[in-house]
Protein backbone atom coordinates (compact mmCIF):
# COMPACT_ATOMS: atom_id res chain seq x y z
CA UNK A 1 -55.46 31.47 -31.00
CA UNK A 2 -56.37 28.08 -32.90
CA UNK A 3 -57.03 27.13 -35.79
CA UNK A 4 -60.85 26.96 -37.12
CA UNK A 5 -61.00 23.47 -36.98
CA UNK A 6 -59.90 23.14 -33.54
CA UNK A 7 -63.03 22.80 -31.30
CA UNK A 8 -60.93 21.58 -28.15
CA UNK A 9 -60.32 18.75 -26.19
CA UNK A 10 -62.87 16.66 -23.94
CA UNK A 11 -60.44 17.08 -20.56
CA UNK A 12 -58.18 18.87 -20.49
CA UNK A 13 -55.21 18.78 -17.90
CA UNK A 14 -52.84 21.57 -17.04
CA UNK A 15 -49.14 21.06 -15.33
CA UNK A 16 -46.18 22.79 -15.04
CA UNK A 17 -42.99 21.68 -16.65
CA UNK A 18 -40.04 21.66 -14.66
CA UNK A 19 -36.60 22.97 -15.49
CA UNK A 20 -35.52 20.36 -16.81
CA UNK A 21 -37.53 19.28 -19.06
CA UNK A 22 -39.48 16.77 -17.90
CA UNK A 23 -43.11 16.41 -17.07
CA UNK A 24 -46.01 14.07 -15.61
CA UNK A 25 -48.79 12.52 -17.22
CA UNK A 26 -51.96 12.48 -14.92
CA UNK A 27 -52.62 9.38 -13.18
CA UNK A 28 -55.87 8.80 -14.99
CA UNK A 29 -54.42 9.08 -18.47
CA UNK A 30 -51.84 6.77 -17.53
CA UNK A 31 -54.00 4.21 -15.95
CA UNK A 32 -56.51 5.01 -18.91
CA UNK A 33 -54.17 3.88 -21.81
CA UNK A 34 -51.63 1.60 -19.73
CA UNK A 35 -48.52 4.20 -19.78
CA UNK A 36 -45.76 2.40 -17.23
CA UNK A 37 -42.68 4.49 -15.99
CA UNK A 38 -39.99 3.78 -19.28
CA UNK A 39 -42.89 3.68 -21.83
CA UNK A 40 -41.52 5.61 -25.03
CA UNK A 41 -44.16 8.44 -26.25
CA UNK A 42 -43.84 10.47 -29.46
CA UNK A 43 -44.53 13.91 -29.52
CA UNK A 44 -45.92 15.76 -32.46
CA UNK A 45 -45.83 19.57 -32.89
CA UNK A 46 -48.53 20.96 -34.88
CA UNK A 47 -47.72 24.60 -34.65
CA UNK A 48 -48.00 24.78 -30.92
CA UNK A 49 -50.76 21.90 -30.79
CA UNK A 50 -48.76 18.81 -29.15
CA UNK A 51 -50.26 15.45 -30.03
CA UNK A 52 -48.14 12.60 -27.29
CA UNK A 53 -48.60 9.24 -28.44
CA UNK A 54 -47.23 5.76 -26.76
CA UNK A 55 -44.81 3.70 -29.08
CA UNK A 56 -45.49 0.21 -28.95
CA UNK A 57 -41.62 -1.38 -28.61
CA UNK A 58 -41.88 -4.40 -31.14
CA UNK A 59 -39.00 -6.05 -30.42
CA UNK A 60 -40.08 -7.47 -26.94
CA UNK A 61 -43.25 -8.54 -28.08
CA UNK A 62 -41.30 -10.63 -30.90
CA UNK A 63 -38.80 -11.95 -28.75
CA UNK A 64 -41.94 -13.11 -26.23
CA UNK A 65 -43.47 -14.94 -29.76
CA UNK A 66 -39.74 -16.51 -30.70
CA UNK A 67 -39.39 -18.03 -27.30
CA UNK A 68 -42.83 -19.08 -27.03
CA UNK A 69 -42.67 -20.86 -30.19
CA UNK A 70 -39.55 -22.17 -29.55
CA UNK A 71 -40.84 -23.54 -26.55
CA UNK A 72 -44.12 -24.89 -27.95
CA UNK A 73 -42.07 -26.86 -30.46
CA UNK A 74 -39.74 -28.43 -28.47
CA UNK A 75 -36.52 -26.55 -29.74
CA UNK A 76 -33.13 -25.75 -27.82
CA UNK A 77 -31.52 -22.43 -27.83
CA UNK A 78 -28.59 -24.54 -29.23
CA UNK A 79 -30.44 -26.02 -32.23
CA UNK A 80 -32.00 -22.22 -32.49
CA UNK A 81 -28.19 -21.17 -32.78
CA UNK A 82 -27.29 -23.49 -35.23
CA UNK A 83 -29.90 -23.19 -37.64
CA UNK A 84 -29.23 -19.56 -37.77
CA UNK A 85 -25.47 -20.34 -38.48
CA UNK A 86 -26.57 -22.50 -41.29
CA UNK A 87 -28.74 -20.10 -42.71
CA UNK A 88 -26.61 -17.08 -42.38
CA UNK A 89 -24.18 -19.20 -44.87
CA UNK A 90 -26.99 -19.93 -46.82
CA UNK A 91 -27.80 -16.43 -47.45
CA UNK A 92 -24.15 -15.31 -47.84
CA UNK A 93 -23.80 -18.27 -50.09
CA UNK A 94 -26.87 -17.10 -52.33
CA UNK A 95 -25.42 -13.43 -52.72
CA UNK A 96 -21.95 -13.59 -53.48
CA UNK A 97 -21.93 -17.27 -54.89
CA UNK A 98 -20.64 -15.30 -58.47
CA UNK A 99 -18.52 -13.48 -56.69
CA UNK A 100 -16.37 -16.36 -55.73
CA UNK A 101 -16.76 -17.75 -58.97
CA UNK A 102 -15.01 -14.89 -60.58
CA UNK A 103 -12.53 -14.41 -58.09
């Protein structure tokens, strides 16, 4: 039924899925590798071998660094603001400077 160089799994945990296509994690797994209710997992098929896997969501970690460091240095979400105004023109400025030009 598997492959040769599948020699199993140290627990393994049976559940039934329910119609709708949902199904729960047991509570030690979850407490074992911090899974919270909304925590995005990937699934991988390997010809009916499923490998689950959490995605770590970057984007609030980031935004927990910006604001930290914006904090830490002393800077308003206003001056924040603003120096991303002036560098978004910066930037347009630096790509489609000969653009104007021949315009």
């Amino acid at each position: 039924m598997f492959p040769a160089w599948f020699t199993g799994f140290p627990v393994v945990h049976s559940f039934p899925r329910p119609a709708y296509h949902l199904f729960t994690l047991p509570a030690e797994l979850r407490a074992k590798y911090s899974i919270k209710p909304g925590d995005t997992l990937h699934l991988v098929d390997l010809d009916r071998v499923f490998i689950l896997t959490p995605v770590a969501p970057l984007v609030p970690e980031l935004t927990q660094e910006i604001e930290r460091l914006r904090q830490e240095v002393g800077l308003s979400t206003e001056d924040l603001l603003a120096a991303l105004g002036e560098q978004r023109e910066a930037h347009y400025w630096e790509h489609h400077e000969q653009e104007e030009r021949a315009a």
